[in-house]
C-alpha atoms as a PDB file:
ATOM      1  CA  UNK A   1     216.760 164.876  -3.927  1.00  0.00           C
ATOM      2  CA  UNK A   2     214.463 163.491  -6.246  1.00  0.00           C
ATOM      3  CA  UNK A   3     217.200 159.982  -6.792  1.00  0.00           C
ATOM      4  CA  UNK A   4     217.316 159.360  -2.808  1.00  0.00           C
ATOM      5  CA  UNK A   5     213.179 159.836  -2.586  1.00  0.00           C
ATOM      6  CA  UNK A   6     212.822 156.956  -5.349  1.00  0.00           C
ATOM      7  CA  UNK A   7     215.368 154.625  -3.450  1.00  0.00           C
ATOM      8  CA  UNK A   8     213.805 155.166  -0.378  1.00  0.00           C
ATOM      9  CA  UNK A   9     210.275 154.064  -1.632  1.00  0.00           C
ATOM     10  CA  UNK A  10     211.756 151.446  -3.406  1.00  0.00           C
ATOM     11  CA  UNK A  11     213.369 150.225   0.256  1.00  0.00           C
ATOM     12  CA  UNK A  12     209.874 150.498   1.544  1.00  0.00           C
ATOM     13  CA  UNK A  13     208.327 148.333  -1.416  1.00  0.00           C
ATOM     14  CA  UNK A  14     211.003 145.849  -0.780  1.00  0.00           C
ATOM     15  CA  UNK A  15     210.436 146.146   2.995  1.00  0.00           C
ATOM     16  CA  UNK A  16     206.832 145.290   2.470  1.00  0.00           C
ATOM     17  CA  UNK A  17     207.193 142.777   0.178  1.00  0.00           C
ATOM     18  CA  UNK A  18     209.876 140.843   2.060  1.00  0.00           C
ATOM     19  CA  UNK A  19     207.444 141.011   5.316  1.00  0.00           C
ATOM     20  CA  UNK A  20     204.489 139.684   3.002  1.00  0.00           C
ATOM     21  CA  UNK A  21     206.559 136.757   2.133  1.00  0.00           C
ATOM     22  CA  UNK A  22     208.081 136.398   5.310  1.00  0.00           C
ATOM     23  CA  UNK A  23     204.132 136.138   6.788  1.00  0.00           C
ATOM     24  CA  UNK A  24     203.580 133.533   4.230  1.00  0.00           C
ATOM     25  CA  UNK A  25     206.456 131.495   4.911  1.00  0.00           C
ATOM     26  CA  UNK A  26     205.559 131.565   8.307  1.00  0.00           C
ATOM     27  CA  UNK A  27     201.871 130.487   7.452  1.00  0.00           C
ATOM     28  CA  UNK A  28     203.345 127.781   5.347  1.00  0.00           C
ATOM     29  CA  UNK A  29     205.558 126.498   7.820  1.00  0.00           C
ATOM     30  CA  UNK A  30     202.680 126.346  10.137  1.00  0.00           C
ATOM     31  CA  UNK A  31     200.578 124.135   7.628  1.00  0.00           C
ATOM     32  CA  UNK A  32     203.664 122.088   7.544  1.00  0.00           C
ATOM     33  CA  UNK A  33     203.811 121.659  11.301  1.00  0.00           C
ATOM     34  CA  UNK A  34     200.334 121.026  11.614  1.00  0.00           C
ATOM     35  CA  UNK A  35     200.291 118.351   8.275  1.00  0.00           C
ATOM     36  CA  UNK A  36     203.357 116.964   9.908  1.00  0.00           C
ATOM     37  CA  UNK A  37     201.012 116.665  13.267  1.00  0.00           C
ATOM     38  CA  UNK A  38     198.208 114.792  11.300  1.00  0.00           C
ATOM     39  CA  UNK A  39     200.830 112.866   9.530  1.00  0.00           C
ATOM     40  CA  UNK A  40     201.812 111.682  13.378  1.00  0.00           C
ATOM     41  CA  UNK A  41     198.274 111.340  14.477  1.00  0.00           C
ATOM     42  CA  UNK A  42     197.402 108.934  10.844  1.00  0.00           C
ATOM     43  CA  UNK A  43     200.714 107.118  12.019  1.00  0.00           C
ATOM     44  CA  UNK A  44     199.211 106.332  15.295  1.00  0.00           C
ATOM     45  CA  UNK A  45     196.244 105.508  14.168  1.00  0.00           C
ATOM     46  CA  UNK A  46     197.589 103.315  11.657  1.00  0.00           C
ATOM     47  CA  UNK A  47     199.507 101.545  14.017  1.00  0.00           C
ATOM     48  CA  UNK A  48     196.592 101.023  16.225  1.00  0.00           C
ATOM     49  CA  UNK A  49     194.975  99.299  13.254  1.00  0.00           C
ATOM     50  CA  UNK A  50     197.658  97.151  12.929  1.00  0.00           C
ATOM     51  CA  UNK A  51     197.543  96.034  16.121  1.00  0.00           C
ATOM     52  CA  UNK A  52     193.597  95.872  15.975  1.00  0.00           C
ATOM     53  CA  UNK A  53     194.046  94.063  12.903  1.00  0.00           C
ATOM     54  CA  UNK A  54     197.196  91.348  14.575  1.00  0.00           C
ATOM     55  CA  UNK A  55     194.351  90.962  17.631  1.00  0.00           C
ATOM     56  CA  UNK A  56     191.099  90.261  14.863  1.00  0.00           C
ATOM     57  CA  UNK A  57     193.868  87.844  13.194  1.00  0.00           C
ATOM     58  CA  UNK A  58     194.682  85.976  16.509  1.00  0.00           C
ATOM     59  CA  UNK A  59     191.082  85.824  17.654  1.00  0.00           C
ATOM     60  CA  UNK A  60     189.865  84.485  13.943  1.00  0.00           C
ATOM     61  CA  UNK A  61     192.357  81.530  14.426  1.00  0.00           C
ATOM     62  CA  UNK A  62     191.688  80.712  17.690  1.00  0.00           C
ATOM     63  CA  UNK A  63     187.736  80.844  16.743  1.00  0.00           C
ATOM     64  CA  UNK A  64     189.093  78.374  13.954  1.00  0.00           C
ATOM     65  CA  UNK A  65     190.967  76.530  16.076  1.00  0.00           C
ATOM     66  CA  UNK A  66     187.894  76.216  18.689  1.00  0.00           C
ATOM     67  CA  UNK A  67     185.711  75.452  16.007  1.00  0.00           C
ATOM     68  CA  UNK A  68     188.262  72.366  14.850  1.00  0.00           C
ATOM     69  CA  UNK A  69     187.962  71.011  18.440  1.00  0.00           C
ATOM     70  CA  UNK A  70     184.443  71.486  18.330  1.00  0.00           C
ATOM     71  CA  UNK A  71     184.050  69.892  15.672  1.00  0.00           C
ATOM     72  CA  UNK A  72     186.000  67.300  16.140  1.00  0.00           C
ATOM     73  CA  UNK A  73     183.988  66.666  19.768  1.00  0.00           C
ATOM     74  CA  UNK A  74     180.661  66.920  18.055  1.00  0.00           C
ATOM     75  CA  UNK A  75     182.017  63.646  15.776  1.00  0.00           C
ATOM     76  CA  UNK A  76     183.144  62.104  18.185  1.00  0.00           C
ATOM     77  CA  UNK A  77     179.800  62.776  20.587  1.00  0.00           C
ATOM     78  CA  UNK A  78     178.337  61.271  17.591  1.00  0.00           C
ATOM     79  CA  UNK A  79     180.045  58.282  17.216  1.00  0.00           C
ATOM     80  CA  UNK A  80     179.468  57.078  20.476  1.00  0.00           C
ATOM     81  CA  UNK A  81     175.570  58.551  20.306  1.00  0.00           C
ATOM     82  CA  UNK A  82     175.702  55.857  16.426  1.00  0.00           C
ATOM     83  CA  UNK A  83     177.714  53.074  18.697  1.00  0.00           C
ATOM     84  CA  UNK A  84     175.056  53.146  21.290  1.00  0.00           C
ATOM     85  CA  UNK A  85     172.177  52.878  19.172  1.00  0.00           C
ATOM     86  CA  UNK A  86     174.150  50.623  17.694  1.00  0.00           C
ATOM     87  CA  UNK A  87     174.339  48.338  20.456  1.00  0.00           C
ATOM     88  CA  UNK A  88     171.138  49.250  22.146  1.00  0.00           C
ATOM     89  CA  UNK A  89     170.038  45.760  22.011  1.00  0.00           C
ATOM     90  CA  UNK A  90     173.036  44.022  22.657  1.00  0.00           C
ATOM     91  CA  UNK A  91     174.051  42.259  26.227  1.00  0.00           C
ATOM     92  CA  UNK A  92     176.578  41.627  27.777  1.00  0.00           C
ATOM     93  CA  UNK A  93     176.474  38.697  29.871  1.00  0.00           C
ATOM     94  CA  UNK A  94     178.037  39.112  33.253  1.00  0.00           C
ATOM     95  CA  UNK A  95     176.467  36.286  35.726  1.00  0.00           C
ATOM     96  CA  UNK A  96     174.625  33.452  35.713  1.00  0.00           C
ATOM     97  CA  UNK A  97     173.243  32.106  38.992  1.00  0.00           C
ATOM     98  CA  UNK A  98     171.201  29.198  40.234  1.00  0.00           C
ATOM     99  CA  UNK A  99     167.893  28.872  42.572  1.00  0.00           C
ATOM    100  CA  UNK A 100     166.942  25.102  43.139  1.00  0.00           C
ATOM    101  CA  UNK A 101     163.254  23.780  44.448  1.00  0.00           C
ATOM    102  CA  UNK A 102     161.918  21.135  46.155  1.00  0.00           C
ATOM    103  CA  UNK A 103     159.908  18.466  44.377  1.00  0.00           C
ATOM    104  CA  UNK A 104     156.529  20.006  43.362  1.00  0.00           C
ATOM    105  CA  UNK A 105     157.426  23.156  45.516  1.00  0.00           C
ATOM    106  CA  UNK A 106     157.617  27.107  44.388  1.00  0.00           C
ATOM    107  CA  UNK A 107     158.578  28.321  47.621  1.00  0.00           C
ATOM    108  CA  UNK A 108     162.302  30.001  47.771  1.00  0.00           C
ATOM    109  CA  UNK A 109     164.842  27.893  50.247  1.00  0.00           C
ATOM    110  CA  UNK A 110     166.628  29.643  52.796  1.00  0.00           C
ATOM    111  CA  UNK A 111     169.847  28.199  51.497  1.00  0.00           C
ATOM    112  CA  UNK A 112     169.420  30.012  47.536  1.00  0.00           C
ATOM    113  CA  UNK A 113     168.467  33.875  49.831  1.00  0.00           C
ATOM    114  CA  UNK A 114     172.257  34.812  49.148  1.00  0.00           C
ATOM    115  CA  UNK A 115     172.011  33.808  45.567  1.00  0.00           C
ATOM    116  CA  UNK A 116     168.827  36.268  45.230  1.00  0.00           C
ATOM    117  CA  UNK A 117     170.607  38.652  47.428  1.00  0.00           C
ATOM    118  CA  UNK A 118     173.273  39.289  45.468  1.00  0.00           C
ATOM    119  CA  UNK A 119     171.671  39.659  42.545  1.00  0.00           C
ATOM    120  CA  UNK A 120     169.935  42.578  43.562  1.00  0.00           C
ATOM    121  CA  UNK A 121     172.714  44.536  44.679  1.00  0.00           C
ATOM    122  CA  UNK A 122     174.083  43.834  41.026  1.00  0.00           C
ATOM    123  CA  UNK A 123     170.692  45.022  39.693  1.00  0.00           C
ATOM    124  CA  UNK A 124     171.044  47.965  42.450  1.00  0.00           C
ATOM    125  CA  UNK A 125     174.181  49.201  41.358  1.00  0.00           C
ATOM    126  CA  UNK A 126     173.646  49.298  37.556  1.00  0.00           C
ATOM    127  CA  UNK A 127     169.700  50.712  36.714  1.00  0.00           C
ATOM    128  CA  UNK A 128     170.354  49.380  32.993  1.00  0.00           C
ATOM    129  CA  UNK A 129     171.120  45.115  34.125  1.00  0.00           C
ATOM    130  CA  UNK A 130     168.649  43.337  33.190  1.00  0.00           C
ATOM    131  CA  UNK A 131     167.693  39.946  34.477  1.00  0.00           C
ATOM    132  CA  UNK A 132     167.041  37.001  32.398  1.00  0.00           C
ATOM    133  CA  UNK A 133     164.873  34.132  34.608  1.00  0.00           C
ATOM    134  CA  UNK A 134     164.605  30.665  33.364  1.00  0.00           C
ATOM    135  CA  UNK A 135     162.285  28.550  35.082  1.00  0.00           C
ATOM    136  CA  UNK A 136     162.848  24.844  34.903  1.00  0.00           C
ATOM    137  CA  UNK A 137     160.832  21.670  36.259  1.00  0.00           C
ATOM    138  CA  UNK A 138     162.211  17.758  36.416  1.00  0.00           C
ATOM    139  CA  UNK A 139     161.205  15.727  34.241  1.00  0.00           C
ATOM    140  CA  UNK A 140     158.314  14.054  35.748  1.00  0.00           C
ATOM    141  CA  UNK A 141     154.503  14.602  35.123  1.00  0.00           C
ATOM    142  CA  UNK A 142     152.577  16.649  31.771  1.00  0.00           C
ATOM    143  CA  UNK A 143     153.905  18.976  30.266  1.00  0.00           C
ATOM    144  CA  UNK A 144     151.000  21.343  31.161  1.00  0.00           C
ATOM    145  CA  UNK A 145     151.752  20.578  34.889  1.00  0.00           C
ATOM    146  CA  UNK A 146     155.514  21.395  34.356  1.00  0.00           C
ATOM    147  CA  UNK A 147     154.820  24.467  32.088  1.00  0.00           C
ATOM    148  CA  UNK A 148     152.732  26.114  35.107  1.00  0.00           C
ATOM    149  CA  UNK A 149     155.167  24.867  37.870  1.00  0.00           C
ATOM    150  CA  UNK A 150     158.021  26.094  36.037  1.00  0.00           C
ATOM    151  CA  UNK A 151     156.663  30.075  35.386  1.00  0.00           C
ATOM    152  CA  UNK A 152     155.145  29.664  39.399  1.00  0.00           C
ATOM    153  CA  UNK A 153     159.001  29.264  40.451  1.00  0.00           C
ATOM    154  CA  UNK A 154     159.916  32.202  38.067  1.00  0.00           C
ATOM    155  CA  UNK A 155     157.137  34.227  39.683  1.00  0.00           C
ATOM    156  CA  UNK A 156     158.221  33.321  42.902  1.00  0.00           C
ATOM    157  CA  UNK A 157     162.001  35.137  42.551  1.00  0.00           C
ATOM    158  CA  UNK A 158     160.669  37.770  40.532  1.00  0.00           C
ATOM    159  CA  UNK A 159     158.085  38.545  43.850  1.00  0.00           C
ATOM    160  CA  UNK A 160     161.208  38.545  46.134  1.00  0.00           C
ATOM    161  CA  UNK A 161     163.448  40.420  44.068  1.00  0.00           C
ATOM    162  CA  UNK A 162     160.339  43.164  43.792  1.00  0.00           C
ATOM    163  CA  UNK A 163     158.825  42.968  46.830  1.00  0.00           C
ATOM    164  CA  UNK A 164     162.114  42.745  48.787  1.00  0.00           C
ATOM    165  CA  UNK A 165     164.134  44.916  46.810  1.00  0.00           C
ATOM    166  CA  UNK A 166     161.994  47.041  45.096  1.00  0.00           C
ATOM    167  CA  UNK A 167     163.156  45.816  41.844  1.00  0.00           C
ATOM    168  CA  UNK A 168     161.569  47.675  38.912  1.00  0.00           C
ATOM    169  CA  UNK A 169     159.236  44.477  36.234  1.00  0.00           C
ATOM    170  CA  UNK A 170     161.469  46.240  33.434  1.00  0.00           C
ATOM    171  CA  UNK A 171     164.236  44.790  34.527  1.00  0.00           C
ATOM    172  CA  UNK A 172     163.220  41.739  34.766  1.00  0.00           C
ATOM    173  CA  UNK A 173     162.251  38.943  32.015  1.00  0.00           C
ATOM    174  CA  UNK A 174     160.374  35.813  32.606  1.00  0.00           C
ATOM    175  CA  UNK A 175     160.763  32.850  30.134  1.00  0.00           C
ATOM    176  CA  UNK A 176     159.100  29.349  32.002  1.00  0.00           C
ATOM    177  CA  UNK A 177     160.892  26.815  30.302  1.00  0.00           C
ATOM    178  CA  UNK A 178     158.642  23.657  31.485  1.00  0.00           C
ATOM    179  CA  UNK A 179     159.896  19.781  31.965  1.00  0.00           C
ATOM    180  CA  UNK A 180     163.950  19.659  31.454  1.00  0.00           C
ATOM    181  CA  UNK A 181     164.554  16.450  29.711  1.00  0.00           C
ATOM    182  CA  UNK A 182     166.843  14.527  30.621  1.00  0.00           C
ATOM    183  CA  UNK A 183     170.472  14.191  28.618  1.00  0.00           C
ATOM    184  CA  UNK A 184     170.724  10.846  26.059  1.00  0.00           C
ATOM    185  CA  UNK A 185     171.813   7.894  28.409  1.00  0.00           C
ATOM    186  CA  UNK A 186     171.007   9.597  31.572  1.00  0.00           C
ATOM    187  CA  UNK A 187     168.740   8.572  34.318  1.00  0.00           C
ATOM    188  CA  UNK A 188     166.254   9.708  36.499  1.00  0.00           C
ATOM    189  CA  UNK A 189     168.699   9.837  39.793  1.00  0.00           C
ATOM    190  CA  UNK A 190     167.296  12.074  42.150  1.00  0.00           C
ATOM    191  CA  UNK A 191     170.581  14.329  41.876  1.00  0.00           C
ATOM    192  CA  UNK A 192     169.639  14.839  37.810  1.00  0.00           C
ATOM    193  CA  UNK A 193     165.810  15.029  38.806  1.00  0.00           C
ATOM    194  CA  UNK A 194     167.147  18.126  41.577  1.00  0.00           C
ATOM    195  CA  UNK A 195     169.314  19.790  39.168  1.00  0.00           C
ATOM    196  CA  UNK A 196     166.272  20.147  36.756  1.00  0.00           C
ATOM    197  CA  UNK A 197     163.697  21.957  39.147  1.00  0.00           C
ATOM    198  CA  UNK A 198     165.327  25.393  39.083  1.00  0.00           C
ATOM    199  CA  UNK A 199     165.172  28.757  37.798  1.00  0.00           C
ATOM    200  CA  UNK A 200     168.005  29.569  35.313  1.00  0.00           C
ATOM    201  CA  UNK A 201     169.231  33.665  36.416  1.00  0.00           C
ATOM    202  CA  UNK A 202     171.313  35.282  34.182  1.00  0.00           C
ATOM    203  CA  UNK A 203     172.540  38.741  34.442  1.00  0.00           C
ATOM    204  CA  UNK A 204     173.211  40.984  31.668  1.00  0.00           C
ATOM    205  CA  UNK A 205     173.586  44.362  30.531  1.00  0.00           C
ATOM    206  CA  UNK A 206     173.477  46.669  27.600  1.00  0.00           C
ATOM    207  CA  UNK A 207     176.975  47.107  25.829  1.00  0.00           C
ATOM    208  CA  UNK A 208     175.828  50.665  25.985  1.00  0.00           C
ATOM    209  CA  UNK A 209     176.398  50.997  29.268  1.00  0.00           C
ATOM    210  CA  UNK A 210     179.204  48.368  29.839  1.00  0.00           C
ATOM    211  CA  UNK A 211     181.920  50.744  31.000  1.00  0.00           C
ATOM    212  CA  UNK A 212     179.355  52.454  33.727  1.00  0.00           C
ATOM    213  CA  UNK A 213     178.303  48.612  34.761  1.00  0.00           C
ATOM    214  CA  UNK A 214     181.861  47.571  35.269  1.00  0.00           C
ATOM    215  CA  UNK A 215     182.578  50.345  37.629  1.00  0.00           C
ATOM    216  CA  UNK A 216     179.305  49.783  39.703  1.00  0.00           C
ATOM    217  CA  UNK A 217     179.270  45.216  39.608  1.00  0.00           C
ATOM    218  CA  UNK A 218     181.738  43.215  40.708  1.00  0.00           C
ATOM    219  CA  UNK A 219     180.807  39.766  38.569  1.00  0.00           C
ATOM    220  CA  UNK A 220     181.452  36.114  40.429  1.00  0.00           C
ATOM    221  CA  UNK A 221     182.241  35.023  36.762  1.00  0.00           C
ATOM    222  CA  UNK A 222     183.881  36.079  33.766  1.00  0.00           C
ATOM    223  CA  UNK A 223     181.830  38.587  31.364  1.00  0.00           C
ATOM    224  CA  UNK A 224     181.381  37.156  28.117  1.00  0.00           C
ATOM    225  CA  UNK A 225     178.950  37.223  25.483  1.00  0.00           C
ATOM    226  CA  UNK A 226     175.546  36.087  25.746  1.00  0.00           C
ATOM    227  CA  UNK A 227     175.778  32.462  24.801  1.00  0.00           C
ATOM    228  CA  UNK A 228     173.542  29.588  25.488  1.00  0.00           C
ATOM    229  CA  UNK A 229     174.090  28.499  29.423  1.00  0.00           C
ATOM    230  CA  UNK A 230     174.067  24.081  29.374  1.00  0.00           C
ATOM    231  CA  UNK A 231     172.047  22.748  32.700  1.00  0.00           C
ATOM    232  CA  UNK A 232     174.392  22.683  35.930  1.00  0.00           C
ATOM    233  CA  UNK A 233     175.703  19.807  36.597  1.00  0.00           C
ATOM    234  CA  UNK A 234     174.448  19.946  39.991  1.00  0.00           C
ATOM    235  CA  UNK A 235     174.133  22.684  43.130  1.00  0.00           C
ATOM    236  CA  UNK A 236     176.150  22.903  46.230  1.00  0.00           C
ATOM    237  CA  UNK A 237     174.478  20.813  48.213  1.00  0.00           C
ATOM    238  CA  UNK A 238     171.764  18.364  47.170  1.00  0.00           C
ATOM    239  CA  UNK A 239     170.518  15.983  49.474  1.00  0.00           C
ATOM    240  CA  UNK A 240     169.339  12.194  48.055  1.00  0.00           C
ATOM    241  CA  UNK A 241     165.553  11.901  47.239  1.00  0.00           C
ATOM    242  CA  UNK A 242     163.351   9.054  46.305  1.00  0.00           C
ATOM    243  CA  UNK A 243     162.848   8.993  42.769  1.00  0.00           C
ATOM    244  CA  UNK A 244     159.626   9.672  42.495  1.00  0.00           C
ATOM    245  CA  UNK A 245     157.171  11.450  40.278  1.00  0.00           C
ATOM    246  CA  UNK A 246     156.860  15.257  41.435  1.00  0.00           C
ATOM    247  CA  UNK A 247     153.232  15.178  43.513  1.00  0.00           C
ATOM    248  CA  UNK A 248     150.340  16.482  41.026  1.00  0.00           C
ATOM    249  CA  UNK A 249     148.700  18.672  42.861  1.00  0.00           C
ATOM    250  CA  UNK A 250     148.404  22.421  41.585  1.00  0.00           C
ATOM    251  CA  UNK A 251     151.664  24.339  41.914  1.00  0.00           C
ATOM    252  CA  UNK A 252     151.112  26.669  44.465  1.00  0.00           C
ATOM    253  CA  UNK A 253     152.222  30.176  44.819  1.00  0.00           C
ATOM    254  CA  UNK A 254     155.613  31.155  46.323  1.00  0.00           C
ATOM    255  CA  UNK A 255     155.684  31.878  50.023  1.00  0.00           C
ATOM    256  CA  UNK A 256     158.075  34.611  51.169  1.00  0.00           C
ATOM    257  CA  UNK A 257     158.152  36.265  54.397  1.00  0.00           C
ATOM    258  CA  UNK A 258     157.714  40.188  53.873  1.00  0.00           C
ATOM    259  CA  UNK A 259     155.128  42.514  53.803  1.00  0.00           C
ATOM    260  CA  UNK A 260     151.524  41.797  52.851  1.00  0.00           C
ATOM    261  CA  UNK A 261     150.727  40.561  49.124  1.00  0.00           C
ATOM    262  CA  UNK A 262     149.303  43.821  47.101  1.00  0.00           C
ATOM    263  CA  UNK A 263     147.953  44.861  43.969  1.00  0.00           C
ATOM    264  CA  UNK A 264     151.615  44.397  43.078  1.00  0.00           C
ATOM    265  CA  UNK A 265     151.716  40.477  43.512  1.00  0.00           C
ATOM    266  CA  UNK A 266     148.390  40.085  41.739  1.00  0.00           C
ATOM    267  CA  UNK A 267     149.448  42.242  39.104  1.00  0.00           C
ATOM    268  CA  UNK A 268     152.582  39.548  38.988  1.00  0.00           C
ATOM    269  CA  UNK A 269     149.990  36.391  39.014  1.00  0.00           C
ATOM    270  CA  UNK A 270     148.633  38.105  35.606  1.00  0.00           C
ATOM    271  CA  UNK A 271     151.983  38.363  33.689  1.00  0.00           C
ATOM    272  CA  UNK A 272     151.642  35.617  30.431  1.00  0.00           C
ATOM    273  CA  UNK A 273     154.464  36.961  28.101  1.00  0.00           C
ATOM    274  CA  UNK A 274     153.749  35.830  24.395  1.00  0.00           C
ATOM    275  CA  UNK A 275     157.046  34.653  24.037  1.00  0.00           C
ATOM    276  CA  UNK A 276     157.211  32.311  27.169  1.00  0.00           C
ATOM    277  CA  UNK A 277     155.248  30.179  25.053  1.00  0.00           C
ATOM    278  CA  UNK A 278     153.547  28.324  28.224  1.00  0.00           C
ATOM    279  CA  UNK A 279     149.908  27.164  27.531  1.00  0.00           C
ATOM    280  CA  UNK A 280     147.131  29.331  29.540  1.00  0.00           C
END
């Protein structure tokens, strides 16, 4: 009948309809799925950033922190580079040593060798000592004769101390000090006239280098600063002279056994420091 055609078309339109919808729910549940999937895959990600971002953190303060140490090591390098320059010219003195001389004599005794000796292991050990040589003469004669005699007997330990040692000139200062007089109410014993004809050797070093130099010298004395050193009072050993003026012939040069003089020695002969004051 004409009533059961129209319901069955209208099941059919239904039927169609319902499988229309039912294709787009399924579409829309894939989108879901698939949104839900990126949503997942964003989530990741995201959490990888975070982690990127905890390392980038952690990295930036220990760069900071290095920086802070670096820093502080570079002020510090700094200070000591300003305290060195600081005391560049400043000495320590850790030494002082005598080497005595006949009457009118330059030549080194056999009894002052350790004296010399250990002086140059000192100036061995530590490249930046320095030695400061004071030559002195007795009172006796001009002082013109007692100028010369006194920078001869300086020349004389600075040839053994090169020539021996292989000590480099630079570290090594010369200063001829002439006639010692003798102290008010003193006289001309020949023990006081002895004590005079010497050469004066102190040994110092930079306060630069201080803390290398104490681990390298062993000093016979307390360091201290560089002060002005009186005259001994008198050597080990000084036998009893005549008193006598010291003989006026010319001073002659030191005699040391060792190899041959050289350029070296001559080159020595010439050395007239301005500010050893001695007349040419």
């Amino acid at each position: 009948s004409k009533l059961a055609q129209q319901l069955t078309a209208t099941e059919t339109n239904l039927t169609e309809r319902a499988a229309v919808q039912e294709t787009k729910l399924r579409e829309t549940a894939d989108r879901a799925g698939e949104s839900l999937q990126a949503i997942d895959v964003a989530d990741q990600r995201l959490n990888g950033l975070d982690l990127r971002l905890g390392e980038v953190r952690a990295r930036a303060s220990s760069a900071e922190i290095l920086a802070d140490l670096a820093t502080g090591a570079a002020r510090d390098v700094e200070a000591r580079l300003s305290q060195r320059l600081t005391n560049r010219n400043r000495h320590r003195l850790l030494d002082t040593k005598f080497v005595y001389f006949d009457s009118g004599q330059t030549e080194i005794r056999s009894q002052d060798v350790n004296e010399l000796e250990d002086v140059a292991k000192a100036l061995t050990a530590d490249p930046n000592a320095t030695l400061e040589l004071q030559g002195f003469a007795d009172s006796r004669g001009s002082d013109r004769y007692n100028r010369e005699l006194s920078r001869e007997r300086v020349e004389a330990v600075m040839r053994y101390l090169v020539q021996r040692h292989g000590i480099e000139l630079r570290q090594l200062r010369a200063i001829p000090m002439g006639k010692e007089a003798l102290g008010a109410g003193e006289k001309a014993s020949p023990e006081a006239l002895a004590r005079a004809r010497r050469v004066d050797i102190r040994l110092l070093a930079p306060w630069s280098s201080w803390e290398d130099a104490q681990s390298q010298i062993a000093p016979t004395a307390p360091a201290q600063t560089v002060t002005v050193i009186p005259a001994p009072r008198g050597p080990a050993t000084i036998s009893a002279l005549p008193v006598q003026a010291e003989p006026m012939q010319p001073p002659q040069p030191a005699r040391i056994d060792g190899p041959p003089r050289g350029r070296l020695l001559e080159f020595l002969k010439t050395i007239r420091p301005k500010e050893l004051g001695g007349e040419e």
